[in-house]
N, C-alpha and C. Protein backbone atom coordinates (compact mmCIF):
# COMPACT_ATOMS: atom_id res chain seq x y z
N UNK A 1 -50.61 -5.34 37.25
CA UNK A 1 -49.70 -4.59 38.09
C UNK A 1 -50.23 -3.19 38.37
N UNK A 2 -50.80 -2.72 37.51
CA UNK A 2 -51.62 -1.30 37.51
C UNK A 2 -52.46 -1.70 38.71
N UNK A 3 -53.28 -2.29 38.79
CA UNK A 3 -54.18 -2.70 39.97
C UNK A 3 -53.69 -1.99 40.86
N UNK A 4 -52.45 -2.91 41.50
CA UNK A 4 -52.53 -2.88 42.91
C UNK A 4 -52.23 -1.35 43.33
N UNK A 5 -51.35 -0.42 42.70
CA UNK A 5 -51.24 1.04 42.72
C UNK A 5 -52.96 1.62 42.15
N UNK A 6 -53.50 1.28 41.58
CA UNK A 6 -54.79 2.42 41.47
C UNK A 6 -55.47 1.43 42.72
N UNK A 7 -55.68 0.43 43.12
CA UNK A 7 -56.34 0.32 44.31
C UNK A 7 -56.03 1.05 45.64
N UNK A 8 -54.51 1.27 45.39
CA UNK A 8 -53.67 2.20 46.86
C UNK A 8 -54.32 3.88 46.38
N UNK A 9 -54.72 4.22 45.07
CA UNK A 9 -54.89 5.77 45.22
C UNK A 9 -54.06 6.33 44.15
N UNK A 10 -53.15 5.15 43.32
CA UNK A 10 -52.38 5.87 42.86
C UNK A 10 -53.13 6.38 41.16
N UNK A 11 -52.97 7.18 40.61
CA UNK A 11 -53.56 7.95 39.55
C UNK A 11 -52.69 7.90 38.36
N UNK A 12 -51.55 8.41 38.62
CA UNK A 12 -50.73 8.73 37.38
C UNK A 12 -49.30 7.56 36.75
N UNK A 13 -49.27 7.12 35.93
CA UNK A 13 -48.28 6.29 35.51
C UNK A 13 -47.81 6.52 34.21
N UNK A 14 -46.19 5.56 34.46
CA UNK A 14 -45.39 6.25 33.31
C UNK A 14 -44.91 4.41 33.27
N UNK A 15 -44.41 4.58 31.58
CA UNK A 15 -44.07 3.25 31.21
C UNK A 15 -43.60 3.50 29.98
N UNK A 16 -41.96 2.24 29.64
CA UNK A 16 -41.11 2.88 29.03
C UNK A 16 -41.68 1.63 28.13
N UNK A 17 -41.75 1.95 26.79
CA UNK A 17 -41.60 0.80 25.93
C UNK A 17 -42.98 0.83 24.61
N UNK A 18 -42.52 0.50 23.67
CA UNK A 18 -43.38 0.14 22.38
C UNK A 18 -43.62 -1.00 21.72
N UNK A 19 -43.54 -1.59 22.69
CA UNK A 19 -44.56 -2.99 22.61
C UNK A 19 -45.76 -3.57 23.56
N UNK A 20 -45.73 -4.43 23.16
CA UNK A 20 -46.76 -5.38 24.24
C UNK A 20 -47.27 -4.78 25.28
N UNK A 21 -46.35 -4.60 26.16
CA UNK A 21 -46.59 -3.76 27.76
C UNK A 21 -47.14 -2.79 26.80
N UNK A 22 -47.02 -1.60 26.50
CA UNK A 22 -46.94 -0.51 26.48
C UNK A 22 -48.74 -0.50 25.82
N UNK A 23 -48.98 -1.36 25.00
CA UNK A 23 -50.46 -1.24 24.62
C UNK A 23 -51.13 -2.04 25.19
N UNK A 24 -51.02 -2.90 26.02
CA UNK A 24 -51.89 -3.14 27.24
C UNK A 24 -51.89 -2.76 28.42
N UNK A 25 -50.93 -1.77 28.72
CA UNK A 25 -51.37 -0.61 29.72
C UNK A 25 -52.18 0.21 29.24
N UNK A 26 -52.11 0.80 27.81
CA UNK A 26 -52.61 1.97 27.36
C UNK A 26 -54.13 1.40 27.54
N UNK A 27 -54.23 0.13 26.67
CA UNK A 27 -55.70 -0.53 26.52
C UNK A 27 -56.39 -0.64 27.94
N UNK A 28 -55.84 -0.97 29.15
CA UNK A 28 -56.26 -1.18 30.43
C UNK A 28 -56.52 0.16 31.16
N UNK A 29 -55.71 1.22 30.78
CA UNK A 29 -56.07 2.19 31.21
C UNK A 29 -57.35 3.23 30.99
N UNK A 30 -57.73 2.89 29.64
CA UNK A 30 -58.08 3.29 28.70
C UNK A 30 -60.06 2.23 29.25
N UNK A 31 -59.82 1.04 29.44
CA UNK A 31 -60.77 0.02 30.48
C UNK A 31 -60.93 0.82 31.69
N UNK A 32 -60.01 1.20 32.49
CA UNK A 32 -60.44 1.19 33.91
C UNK A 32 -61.09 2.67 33.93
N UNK A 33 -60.66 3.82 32.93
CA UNK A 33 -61.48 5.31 33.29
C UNK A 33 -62.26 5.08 32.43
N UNK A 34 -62.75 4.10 31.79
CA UNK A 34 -64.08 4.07 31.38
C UNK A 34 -65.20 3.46 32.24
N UNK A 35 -64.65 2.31 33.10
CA UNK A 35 -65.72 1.32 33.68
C UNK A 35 -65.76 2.74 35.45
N UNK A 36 -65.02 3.56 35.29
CA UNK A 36 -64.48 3.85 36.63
C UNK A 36 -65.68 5.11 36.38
N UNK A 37 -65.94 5.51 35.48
CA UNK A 37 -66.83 6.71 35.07
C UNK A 37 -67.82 6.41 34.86
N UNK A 38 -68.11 5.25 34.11
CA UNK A 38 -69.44 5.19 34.06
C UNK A 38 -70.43 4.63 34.95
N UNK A 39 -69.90 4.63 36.08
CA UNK A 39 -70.39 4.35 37.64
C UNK A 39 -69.81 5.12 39.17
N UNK A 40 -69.28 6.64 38.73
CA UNK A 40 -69.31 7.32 39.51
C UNK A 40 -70.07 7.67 40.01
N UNK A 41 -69.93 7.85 41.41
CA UNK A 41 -70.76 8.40 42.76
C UNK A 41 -70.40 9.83 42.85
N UNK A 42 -68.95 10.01 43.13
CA UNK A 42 -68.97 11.65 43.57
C UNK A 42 -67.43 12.18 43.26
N UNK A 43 -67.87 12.88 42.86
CA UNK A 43 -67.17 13.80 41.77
C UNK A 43 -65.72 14.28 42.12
N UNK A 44 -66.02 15.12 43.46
CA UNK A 44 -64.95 15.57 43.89
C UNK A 44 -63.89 14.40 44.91
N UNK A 45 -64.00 12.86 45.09
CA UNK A 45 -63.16 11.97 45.31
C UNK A 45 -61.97 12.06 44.85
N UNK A 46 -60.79 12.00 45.71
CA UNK A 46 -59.76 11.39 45.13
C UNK A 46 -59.93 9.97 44.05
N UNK A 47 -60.51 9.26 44.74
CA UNK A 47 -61.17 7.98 43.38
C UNK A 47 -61.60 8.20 42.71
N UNK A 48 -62.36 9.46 42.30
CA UNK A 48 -62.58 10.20 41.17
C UNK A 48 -61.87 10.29 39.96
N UNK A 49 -60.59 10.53 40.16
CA UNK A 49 -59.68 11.18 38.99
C UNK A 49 -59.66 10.33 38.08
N UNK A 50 -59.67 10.30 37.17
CA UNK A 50 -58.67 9.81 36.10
C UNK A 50 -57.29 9.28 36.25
N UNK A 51 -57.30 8.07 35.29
CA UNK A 51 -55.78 7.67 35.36
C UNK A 51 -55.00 8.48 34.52
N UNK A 52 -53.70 8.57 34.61
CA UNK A 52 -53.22 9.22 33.21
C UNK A 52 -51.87 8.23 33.16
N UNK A 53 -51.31 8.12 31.63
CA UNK A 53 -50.54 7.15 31.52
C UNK A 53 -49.73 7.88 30.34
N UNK A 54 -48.39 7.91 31.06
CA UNK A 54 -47.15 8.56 29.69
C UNK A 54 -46.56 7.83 29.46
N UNK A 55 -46.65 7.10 28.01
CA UNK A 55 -45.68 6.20 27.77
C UNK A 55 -44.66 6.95 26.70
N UNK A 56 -43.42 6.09 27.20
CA UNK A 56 -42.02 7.08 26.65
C UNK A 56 -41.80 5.89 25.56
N UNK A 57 -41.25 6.12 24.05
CA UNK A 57 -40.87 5.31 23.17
C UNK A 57 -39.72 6.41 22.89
N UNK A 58 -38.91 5.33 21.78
CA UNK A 58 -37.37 5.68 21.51
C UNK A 58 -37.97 6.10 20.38
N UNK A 59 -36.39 7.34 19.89
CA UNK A 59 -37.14 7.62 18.32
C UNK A 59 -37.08 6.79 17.57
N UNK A 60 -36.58 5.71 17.56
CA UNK A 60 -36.19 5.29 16.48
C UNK A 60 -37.38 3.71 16.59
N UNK A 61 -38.97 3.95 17.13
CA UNK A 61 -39.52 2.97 17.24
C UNK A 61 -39.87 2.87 15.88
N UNK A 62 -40.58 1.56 15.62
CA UNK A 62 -40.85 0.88 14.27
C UNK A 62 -42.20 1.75 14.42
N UNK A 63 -42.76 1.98 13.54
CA UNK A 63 -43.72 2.93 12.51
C UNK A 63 -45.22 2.96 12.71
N UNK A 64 -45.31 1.36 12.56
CA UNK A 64 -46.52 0.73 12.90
C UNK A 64 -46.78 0.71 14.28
N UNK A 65 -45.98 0.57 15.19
CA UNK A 65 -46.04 0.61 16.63
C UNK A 65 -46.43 1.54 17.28
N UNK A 66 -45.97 2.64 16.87
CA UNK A 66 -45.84 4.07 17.12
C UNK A 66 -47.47 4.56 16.73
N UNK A 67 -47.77 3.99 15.57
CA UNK A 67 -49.11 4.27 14.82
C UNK A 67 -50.34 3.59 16.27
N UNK A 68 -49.89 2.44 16.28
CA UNK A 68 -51.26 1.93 17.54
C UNK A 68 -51.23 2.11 18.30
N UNK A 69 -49.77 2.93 19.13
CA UNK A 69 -50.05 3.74 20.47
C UNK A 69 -51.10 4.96 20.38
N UNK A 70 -50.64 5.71 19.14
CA UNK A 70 -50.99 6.83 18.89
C UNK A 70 -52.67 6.47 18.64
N UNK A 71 -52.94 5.75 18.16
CA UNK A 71 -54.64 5.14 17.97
C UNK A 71 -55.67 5.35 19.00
N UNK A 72 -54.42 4.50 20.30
CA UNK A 72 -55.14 3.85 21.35
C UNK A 72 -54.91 5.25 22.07
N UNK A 73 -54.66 6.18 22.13
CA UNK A 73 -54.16 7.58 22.46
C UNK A 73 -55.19 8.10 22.07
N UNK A 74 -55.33 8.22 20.98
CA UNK A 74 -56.31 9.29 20.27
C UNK A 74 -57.73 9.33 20.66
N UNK A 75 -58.20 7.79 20.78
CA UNK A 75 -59.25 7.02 21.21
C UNK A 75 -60.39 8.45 21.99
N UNK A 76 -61.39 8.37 21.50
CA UNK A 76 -62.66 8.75 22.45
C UNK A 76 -62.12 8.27 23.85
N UNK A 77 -62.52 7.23 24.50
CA UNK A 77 -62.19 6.62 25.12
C UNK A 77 -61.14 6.95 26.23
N UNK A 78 -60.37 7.34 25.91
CA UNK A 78 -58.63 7.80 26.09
C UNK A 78 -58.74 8.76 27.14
N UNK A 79 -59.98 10.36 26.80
CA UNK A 79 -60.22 11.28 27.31
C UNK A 79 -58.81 11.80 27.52
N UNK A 80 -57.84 11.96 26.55
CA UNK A 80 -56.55 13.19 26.43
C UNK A 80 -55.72 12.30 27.80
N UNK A 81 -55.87 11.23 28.25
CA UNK A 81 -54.96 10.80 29.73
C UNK A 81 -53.88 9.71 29.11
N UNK A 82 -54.03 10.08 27.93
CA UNK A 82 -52.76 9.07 27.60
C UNK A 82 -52.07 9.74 26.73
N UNK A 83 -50.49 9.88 27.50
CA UNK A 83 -49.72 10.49 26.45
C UNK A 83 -48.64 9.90 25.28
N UNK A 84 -48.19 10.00 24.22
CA UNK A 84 -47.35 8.95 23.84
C UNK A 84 -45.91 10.12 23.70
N UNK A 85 -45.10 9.85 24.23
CA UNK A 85 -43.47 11.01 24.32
C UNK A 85 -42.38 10.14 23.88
N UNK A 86 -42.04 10.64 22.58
CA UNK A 86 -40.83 9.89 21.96
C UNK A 86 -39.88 10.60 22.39
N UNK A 87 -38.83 9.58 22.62
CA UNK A 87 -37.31 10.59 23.64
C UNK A 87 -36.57 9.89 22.91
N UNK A 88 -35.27 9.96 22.80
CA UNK A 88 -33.57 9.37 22.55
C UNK A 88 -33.42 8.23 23.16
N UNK A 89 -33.52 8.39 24.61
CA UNK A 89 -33.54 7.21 25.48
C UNK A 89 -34.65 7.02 26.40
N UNK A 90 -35.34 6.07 26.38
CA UNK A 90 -37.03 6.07 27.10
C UNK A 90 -36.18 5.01 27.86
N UNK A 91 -35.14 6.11 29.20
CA UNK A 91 -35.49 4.69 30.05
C UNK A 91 -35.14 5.24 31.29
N UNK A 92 -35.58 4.68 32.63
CA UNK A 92 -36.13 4.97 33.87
C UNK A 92 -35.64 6.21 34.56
N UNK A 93 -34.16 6.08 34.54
CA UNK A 93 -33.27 7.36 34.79
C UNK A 93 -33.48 8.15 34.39
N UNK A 94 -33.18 8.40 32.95
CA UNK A 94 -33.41 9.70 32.13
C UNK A 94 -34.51 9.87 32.07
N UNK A 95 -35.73 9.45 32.46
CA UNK A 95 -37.45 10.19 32.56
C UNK A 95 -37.68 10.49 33.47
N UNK A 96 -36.98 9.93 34.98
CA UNK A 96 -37.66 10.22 35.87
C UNK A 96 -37.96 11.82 36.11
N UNK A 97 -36.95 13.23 35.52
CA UNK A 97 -37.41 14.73 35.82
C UNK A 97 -38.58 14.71 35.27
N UNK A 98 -38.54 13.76 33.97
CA UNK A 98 -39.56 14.05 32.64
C UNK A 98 -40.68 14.23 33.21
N UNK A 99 -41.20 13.08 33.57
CA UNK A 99 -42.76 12.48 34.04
C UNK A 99 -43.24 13.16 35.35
N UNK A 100 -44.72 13.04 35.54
CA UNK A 100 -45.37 13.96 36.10
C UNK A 100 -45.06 13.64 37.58
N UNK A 101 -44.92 14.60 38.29
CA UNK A 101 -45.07 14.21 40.33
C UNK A 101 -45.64 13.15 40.59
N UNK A 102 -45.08 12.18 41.19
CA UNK A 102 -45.99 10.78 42.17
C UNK A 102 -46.43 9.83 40.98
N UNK A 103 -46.10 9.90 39.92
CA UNK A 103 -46.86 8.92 38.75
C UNK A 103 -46.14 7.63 39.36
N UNK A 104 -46.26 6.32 39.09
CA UNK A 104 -45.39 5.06 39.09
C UNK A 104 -45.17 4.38 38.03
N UNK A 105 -43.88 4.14 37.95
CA UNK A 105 -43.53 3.47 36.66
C UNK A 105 -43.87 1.90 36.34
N UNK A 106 -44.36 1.86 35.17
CA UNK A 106 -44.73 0.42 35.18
C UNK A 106 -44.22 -0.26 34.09
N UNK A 107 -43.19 -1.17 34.52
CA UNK A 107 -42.61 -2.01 33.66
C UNK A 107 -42.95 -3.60 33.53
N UNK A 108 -42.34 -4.63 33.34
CA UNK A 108 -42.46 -5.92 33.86
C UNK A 108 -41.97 -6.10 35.21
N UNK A 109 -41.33 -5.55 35.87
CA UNK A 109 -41.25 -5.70 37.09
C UNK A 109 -41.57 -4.85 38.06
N UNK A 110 -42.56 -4.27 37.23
CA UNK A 110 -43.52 -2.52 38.33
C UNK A 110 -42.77 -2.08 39.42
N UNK A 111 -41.59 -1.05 38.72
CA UNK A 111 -41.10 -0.53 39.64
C UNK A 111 -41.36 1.02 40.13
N UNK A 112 -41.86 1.32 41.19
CA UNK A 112 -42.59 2.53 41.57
C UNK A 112 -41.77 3.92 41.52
N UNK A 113 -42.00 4.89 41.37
CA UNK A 113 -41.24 5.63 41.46
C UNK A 113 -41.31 6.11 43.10
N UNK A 114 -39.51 6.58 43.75
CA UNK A 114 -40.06 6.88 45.05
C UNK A 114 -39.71 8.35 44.77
């Protein structure tokens, strides 16, 4: 689902959740500004940038979960574009002030932010 928004241009994404989704976005994101860099042409492109990816978890996520976001976060790899933001309520409404200008939200049913 990430695809089809970084093929349109899009850069920045937000995604609510501490599971499954949430570490195979991180992991894919974490894939695409690596394969995306290490075969850059030119610098100053909008296709250039970096992805960046804020994923929102509840406080009250389980421990271990929280631990392999934070991993896959920390990661070399990662280059600081992945954020992990524990909130009260990690969910679409209440983040949308949160999260950065133009990011798109990616859930199971990739819903964009307009």
């Amino acid at each position: 689902m990430i695809d089809s928004y970084y093929k349109a241009g899009d850069r920045r994404f937000a995604i609510s959740s501490s599971g499954n989704a949430a570490l195979a976005a991180a992991l894919y994101v974490n894939e695409l500004n690596s394969l995306h860099f290490s075969q850059l042409k030119c610098a100053d492109s909008k296709t250039s940038q970096p992805i960046d990816l804020d994923i929102f978890v509840g406080n009250h996520v389980a421990p271990h979960k929280l631990e392999k976001l934070k991993k896959i976060a920390a990661a070399p790899k990662s280059g600081n574009h992945i954020r992990i933001l524990v909130k009260e309520r990690p969910s679409k409404p209440s983040l949308k002030p949160r999260m950065k200008a133009s990011a798109a939200y990616v859930n199971p049913q990739m819903i964009p932010l307009l």
